[in-house]
Protein backbone atom coordinates (compact mmCIF):
# COMPACT_ATOMS: atom_id res chain seq x y z
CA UNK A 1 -72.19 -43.20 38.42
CA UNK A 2 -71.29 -44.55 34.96
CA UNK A 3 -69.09 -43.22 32.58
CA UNK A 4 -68.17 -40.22 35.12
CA UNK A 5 -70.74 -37.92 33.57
CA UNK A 6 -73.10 -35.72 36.04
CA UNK A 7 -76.68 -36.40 36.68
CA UNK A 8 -76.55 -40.26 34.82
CA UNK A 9 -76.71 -39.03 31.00
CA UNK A 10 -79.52 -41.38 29.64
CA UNK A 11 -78.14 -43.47 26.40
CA UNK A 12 -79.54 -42.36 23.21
CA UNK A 13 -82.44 -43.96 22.35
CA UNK A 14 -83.59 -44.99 25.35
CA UNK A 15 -86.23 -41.73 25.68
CA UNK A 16 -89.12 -40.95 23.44
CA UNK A 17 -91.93 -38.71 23.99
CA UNK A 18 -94.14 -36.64 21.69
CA UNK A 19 -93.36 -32.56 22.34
CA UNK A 20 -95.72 -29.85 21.70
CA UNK A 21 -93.20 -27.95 19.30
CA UNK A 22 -94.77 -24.58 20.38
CA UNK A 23 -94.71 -25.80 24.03
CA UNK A 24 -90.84 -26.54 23.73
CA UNK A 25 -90.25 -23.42 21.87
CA UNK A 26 -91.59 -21.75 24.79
CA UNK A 27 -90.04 -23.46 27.29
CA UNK A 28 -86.80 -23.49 25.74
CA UNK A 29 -86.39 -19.55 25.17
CA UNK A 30 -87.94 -19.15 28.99
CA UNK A 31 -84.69 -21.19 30.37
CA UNK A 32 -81.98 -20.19 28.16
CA UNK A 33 -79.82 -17.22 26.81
CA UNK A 34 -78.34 -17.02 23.78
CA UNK A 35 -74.82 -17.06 24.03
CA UNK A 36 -71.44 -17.77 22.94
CA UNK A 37 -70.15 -21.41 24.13
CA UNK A 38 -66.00 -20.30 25.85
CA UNK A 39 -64.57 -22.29 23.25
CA UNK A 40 -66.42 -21.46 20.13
CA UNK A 41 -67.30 -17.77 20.08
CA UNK A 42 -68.53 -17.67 16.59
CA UNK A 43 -71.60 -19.66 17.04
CA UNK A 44 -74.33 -18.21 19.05
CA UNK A 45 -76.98 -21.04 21.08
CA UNK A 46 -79.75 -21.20 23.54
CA UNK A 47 -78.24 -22.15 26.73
CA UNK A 48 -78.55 -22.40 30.56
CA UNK A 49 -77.12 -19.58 32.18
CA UNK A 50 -77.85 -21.17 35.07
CA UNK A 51 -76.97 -25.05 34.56
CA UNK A 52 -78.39 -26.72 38.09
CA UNK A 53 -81.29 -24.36 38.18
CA UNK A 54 -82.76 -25.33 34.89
CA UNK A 55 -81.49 -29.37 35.51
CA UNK A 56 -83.94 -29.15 38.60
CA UNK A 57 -87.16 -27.14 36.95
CA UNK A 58 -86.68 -29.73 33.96
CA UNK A 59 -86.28 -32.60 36.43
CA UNK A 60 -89.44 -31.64 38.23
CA UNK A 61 -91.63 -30.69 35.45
CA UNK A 62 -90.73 -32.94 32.89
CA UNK A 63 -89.67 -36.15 34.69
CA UNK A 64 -93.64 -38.01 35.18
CA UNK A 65 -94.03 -37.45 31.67
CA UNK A 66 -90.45 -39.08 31.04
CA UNK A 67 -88.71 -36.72 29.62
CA UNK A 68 -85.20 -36.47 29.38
CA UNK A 69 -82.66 -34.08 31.46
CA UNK A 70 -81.72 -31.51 29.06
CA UNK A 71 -78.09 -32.23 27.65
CA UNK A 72 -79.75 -29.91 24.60
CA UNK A 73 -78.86 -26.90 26.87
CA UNK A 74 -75.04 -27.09 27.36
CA UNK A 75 -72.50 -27.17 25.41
CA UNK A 76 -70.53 -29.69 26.52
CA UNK A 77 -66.85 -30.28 26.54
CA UNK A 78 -66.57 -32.71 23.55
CA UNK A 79 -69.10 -31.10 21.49
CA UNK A 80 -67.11 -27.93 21.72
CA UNK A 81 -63.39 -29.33 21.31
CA UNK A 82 -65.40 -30.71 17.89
CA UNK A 83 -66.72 -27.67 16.49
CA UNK A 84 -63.42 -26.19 17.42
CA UNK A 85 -61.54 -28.79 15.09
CA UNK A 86 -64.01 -28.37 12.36
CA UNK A 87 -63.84 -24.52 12.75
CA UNK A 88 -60.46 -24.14 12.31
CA UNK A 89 -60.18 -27.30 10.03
CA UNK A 90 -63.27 -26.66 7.92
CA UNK A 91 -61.25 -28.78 4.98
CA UNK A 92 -62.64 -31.45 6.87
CA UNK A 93 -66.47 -31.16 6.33
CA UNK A 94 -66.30 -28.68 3.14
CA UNK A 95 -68.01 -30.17 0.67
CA UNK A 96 -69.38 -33.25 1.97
CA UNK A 97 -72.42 -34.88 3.84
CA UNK A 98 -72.21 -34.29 7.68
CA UNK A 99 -74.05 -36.22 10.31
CA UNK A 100 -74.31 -34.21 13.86
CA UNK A 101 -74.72 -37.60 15.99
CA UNK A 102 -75.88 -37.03 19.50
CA UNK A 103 -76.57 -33.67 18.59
CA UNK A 104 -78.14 -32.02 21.83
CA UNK A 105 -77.81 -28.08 20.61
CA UNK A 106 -76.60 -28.86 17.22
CA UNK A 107 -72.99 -27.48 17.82
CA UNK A 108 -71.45 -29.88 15.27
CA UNK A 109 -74.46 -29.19 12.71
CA UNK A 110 -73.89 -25.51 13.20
CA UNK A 111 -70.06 -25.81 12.61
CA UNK A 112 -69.99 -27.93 10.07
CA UNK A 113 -72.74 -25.20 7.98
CA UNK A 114 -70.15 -22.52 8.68
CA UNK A 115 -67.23 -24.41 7.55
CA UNK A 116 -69.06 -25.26 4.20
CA UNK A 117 -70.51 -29.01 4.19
CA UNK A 118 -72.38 -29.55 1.35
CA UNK A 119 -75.33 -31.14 3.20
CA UNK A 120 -75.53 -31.38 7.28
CA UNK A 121 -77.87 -33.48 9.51
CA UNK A 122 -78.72 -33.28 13.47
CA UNK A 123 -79.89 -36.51 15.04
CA UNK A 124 -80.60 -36.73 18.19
CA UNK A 125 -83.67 -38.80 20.35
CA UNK A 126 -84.45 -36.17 22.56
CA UNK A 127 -87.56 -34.69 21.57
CA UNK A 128 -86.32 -31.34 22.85
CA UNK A 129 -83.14 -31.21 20.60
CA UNK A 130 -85.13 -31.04 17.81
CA UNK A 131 -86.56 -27.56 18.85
CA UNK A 132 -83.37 -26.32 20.14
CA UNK A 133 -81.73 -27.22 16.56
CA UNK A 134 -84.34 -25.12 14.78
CA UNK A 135 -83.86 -22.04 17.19
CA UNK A 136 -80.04 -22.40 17.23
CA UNK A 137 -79.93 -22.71 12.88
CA UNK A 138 -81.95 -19.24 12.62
CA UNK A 139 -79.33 -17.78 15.63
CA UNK A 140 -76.64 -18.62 13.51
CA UNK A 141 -78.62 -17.98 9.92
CA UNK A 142 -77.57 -21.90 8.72
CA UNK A 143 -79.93 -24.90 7.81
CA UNK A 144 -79.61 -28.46 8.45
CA UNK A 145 -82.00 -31.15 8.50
CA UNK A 146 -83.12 -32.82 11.97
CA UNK A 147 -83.52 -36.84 12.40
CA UNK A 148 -85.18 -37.73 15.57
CA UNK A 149 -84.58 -41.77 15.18
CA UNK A 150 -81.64 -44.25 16.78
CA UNK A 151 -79.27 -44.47 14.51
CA UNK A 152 -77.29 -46.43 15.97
CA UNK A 153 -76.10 -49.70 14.12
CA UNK A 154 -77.77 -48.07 10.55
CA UNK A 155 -75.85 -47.87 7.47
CA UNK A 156 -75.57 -44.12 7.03
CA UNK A 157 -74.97 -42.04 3.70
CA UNK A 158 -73.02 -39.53 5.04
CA UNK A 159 -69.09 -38.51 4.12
CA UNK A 160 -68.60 -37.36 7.96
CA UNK A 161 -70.38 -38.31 11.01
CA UNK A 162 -69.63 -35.74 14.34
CA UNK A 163 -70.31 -37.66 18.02
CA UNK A 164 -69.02 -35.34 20.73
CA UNK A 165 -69.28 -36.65 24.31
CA UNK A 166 -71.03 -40.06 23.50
CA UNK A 167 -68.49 -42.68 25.54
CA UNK A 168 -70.39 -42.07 29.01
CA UNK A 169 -71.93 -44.76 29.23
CA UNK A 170 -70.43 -48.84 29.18
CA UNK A 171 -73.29 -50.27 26.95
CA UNK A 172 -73.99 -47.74 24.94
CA UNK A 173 -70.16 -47.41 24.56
CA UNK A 174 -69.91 -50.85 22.94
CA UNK A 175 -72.96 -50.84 20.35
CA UNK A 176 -70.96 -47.27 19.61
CA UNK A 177 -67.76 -49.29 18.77
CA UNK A 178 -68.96 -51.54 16.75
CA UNK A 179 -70.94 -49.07 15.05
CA UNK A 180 -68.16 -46.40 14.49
CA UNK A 181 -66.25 -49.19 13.08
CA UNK A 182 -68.40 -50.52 10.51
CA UNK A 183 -68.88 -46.68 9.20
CA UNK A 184 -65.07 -46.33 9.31
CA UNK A 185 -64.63 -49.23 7.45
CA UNK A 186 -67.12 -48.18 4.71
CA UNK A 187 -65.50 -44.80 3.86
CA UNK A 188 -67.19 -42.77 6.63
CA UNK A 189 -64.75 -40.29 8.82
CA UNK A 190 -65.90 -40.66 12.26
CA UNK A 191 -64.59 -38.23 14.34
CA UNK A 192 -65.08 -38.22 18.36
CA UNK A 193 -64.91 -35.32 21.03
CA UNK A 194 -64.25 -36.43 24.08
CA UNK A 195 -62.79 -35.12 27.81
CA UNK A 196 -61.51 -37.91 28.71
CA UNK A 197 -64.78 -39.86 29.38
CA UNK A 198 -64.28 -43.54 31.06
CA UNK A 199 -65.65 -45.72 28.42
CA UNK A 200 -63.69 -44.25 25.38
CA UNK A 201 -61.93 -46.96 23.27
CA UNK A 202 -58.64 -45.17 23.10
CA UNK A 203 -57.30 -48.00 21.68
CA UNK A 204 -59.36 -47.47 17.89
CA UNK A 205 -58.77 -43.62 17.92
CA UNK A 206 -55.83 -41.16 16.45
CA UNK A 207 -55.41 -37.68 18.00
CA UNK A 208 -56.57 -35.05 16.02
CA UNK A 209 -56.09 -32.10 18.75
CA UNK A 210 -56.54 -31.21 22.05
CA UNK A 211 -58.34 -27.96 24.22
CA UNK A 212 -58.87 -27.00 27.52
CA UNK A 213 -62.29 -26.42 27.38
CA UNK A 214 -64.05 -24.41 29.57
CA UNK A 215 -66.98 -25.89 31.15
CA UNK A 216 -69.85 -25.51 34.13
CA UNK A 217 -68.66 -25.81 37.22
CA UNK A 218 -71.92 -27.72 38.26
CA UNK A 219 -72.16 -30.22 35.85
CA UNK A 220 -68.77 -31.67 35.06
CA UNK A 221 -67.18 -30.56 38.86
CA UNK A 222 -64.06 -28.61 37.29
CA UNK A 223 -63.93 -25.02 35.18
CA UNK A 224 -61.95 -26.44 32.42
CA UNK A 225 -61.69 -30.06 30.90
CA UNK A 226 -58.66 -31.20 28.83
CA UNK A 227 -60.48 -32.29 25.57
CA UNK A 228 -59.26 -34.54 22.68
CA UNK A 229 -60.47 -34.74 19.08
CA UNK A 230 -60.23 -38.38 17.41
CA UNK A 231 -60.31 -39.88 14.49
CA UNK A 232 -62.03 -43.30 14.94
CA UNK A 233 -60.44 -46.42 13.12
């Protein structure tokens, strides 16, 4: 299994499909609960109480019309050492133009709206994100816009771009690298969540902080995962 992530995490952009926006509404308050992710209590979002139950039903329902497994639904260990950061740091975003990559649930989106940025996207390829964004921004009474495209490789115009949990995978790893360090170089502050995920390039990143993140038991095969923030570059 790549990248040491549960259930082979597909690589962004690899997974299209047009969603019913009603249907997914529906489906998405049917399988969640909103709650408080351990590590960030202020932000409320729709998520599995139940992670391998839900995996399954989505896995069986969704999977002949290729759709993906739903990362949207968890709030993974990276995504939460993030909004931690930004939380407690919210100098960081305050102000400027954010850019939630990989968003899943919009964690970083939601953060960075409570910590003050000036103008926040979501972009993620999963056409279920997209829903769970707009459910999670009136849970936690914040806007942000939602991009459903690759980015990857694009010139962005953002001040901060947010990628929590990304380095799963080895080939999606290196168009990430190359990416990250073309933003970096043009002004952009990339920072990266990450638990310690094999394909991170340690090498380009400076330690922000670190959590122990607590996480589900069924998906990442431990309770808590030591989690670093990075700057990239």
């Amino acid at each position: 299994m790549e990248g040491n992530l549960p259930h082979g995490r597909p690589r962004q952009g690899t997974v299209t499909h047009k969603l019913d926006v009603a249907e997914g509404r529906a489906f998405i308050l049917a399988n969640t609960t909103l709650a408080a992710p351990p590590h960030v209590p202020e932000i409320m979002l729709h998520l599995a109480d139940e992670a391998h139950g839900l995996w399954q039903k989505t896995e069986e329902e969704l999977d002949e019309i290729g759709l993906p497994p739903p990362f949207w639904a968890f709030a993974w260990a990276g995504g939460q050492g993030l909004a931690r950061y930004i939380l407690d740091h919210p100098e960081t975003v305050a102000g400027k133009r954010v850019l939630d990559f990989a968003a899943g649930s919009g964690l970083g989106a939601v953060a960075a709206c409570i910590a003050g940025a000036r103008l926040v996207r979501a972009a993620d390829t999963d056409p279920f994100s997209a829903v769970a964004c707009q459910l999670n921004m009136v849970a936690n009474d914040v806007a942000f816009e939602i991009v459903a495209d690759d980015l990857v490789g694009a010139q962005q115009s953002c001040d901060v771009l947010l990628a929590g949990d990304v380095f799963y995978d080895r080939a999606f790893a290196a168009r990430l690298e190359e990416w990250f360090a073309a933003l970096a170089q043009a002004g952009t502050d990339v920072l990266v969540g990450d638990p310690g995920r094999a394909y991170l390039p340690k090498e380009r990143l400076l330690p922000l902080a670190t959590y122990c993140v607590p996480v589900t038991r069924v998906l990442e095969d431990a309770e808590v995962k030591r989690t670093t923030v990075w700057r990239f570059g």
